[in-house]
C-alpha atoms as a PDB file:
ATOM      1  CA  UNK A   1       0.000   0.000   0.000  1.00  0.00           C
ATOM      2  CA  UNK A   2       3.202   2.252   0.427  1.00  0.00           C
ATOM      3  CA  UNK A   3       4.285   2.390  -2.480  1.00  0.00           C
ATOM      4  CA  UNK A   4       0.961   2.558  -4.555  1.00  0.00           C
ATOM      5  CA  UNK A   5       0.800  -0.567  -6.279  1.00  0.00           C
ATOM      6  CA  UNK A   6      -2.763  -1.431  -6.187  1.00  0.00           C
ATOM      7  CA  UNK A   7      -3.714   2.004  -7.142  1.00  0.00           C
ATOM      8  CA  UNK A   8      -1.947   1.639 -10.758  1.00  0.00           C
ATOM      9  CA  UNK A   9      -3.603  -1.646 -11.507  1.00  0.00           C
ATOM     10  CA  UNK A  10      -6.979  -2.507 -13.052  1.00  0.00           C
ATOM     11  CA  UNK A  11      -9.437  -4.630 -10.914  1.00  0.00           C
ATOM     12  CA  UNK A  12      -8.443  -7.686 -13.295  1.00  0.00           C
ATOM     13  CA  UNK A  13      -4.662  -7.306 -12.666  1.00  0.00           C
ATOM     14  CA  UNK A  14      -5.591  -6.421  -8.933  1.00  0.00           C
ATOM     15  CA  UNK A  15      -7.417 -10.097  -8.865  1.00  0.00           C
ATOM     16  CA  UNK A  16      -5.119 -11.533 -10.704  1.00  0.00           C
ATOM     17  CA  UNK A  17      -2.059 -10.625  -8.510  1.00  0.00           C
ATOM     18  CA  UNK A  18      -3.882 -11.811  -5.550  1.00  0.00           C
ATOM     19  CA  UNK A  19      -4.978 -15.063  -7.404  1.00  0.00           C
ATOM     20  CA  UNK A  20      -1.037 -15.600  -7.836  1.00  0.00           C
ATOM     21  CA  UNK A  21      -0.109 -14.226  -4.464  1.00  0.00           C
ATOM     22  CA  UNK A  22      -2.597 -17.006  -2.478  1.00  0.00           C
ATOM     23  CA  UNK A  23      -1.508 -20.272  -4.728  1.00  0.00           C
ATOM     24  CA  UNK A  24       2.135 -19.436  -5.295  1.00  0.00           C
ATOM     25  CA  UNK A  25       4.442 -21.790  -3.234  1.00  0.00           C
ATOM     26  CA  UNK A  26       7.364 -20.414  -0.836  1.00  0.00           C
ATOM     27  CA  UNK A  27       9.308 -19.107  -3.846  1.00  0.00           C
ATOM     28  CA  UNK A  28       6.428 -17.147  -5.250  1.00  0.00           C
ATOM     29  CA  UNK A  29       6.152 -19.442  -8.150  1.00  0.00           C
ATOM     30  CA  UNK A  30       2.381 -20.916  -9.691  1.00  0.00           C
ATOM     31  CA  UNK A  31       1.724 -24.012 -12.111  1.00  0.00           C
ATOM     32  CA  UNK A  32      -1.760 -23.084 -12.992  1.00  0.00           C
ATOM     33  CA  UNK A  33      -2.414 -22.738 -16.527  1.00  0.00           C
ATOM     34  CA  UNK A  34      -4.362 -20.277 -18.384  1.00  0.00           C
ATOM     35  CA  UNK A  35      -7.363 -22.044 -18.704  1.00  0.00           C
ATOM     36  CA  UNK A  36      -7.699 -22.763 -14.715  1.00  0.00           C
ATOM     37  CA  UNK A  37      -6.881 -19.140 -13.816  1.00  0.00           C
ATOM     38  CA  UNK A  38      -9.438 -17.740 -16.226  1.00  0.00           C
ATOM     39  CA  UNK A  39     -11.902 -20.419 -14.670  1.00  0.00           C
ATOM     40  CA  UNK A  40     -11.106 -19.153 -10.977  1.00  0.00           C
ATOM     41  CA  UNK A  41     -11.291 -15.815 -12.025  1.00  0.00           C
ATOM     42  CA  UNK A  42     -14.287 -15.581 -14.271  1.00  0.00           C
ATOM     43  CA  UNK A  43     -11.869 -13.729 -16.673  1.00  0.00           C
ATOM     44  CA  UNK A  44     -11.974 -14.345 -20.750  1.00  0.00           C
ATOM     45  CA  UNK A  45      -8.076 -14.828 -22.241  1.00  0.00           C
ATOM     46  CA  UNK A  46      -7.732 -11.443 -23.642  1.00  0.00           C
ATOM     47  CA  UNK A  47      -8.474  -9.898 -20.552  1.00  0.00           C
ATOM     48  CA  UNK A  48      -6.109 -12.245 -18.459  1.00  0.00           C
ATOM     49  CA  UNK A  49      -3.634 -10.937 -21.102  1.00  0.00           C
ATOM     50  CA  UNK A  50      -4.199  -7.806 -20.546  1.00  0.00           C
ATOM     51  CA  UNK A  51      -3.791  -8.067 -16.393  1.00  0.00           C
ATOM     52  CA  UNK A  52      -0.504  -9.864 -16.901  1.00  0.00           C
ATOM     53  CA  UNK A  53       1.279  -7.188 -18.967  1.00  0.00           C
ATOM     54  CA  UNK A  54      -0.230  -4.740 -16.268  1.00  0.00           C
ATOM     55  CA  UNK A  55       1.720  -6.650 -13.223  1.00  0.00           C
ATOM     56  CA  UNK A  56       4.799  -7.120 -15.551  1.00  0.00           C
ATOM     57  CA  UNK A  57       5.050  -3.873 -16.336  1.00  0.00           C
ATOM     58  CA  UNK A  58       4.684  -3.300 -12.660  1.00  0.00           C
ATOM     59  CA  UNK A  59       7.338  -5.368 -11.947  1.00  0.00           C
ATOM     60  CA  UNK A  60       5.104  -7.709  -9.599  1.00  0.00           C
ATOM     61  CA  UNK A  61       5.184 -10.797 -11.790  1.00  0.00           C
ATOM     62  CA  UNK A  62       7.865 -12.327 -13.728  1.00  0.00           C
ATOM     63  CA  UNK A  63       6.221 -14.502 -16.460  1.00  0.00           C
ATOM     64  CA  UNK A  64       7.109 -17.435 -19.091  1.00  0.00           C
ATOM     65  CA  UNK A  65       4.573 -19.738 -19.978  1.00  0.00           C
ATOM     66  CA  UNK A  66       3.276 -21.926 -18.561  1.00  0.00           C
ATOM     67  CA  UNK A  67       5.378 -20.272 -15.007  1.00  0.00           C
ATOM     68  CA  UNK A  68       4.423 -17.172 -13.321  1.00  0.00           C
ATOM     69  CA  UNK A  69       6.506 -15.706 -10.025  1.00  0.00           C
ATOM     70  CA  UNK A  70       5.227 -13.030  -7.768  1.00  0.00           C
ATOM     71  CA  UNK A  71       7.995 -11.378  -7.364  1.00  0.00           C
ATOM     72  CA  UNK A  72       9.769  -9.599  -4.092  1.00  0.00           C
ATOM     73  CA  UNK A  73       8.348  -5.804  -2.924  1.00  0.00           C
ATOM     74  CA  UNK A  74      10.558  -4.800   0.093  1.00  0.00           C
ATOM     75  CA  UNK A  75      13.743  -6.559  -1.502  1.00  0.00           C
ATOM     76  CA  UNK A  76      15.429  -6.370  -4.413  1.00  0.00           C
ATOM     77  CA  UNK A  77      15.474  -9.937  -6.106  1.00  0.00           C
ATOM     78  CA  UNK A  78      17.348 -12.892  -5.425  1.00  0.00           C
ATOM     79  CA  UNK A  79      19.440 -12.695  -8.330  1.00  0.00           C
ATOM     80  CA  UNK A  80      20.691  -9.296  -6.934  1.00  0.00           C
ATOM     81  CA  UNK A  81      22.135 -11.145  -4.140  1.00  0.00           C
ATOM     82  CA  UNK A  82      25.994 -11.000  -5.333  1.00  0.00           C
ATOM     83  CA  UNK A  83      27.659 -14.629  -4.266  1.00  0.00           C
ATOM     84  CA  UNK A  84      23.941 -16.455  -2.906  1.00  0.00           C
ATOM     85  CA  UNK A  85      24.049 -18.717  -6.364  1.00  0.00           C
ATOM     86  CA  UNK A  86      20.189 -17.779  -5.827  1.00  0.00           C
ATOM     87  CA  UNK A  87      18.213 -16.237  -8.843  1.00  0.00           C
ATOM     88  CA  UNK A  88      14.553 -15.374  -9.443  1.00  0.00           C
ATOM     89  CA  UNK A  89      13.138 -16.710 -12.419  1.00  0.00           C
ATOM     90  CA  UNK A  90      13.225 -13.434 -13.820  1.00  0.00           C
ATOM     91  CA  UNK A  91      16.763 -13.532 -13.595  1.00  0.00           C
ATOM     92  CA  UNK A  92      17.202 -16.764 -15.106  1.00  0.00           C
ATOM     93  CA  UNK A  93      15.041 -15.556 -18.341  1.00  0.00           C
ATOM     94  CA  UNK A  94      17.144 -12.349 -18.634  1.00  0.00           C
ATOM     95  CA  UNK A  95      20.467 -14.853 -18.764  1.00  0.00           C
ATOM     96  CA  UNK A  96      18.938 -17.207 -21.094  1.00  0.00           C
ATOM     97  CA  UNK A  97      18.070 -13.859 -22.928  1.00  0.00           C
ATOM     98  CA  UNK A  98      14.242 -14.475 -23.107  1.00  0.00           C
ATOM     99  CA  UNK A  99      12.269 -11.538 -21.813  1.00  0.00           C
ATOM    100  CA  UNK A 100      10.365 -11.996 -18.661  1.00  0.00           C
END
């Protein structure tokens, strides 16, 4: 709330951010596919699009298909971390020069 984030998103990239944040597992990251999110979320594909480039262009998701990982607020990511070996997925697309 700080820093405004829920303020610059639409209600679908609001629900779909909290969709991620409640079935992500301890590293942030979520298996569900398209088709099961849009079912949860009562939202057509085009829209689901749509709320995922919102929250990437936030910087709140990084995304590859079929992965999605919420991604850190108060730190910055793992990646960052100089000598941990640790990356976020994020990361790992920017090395593998795929965009995220």
């Amino acid at each position: 709330m700080r820093e405004h984030y829920i303020e610059r998103l639409s209600h679908a990239a609001a629900a779909l951010y909290l969709f991620l944040l409640t079935v992500a597992n301890a590293r942030g990251l979520s298996f569900y596919s398209e088709r099961s999110i849009g079912g949860y979320l009562c939202m057509a594909a085009d829209r689901l699009d749509t709320a995922r480039e919102q929250l990437l262009h936030a910087d709140l998701i990084a995304y590859r298909h079929p992965l999605y990982q919420v991604l850190s607020l108060d730190a910055p990511p793992l990646g960052a971390q100089r000598g941990t070996g640790i990356c976020s997925i994020k990361e790992i697309f920017k090395q593998l020069g795929g965009a995220a």
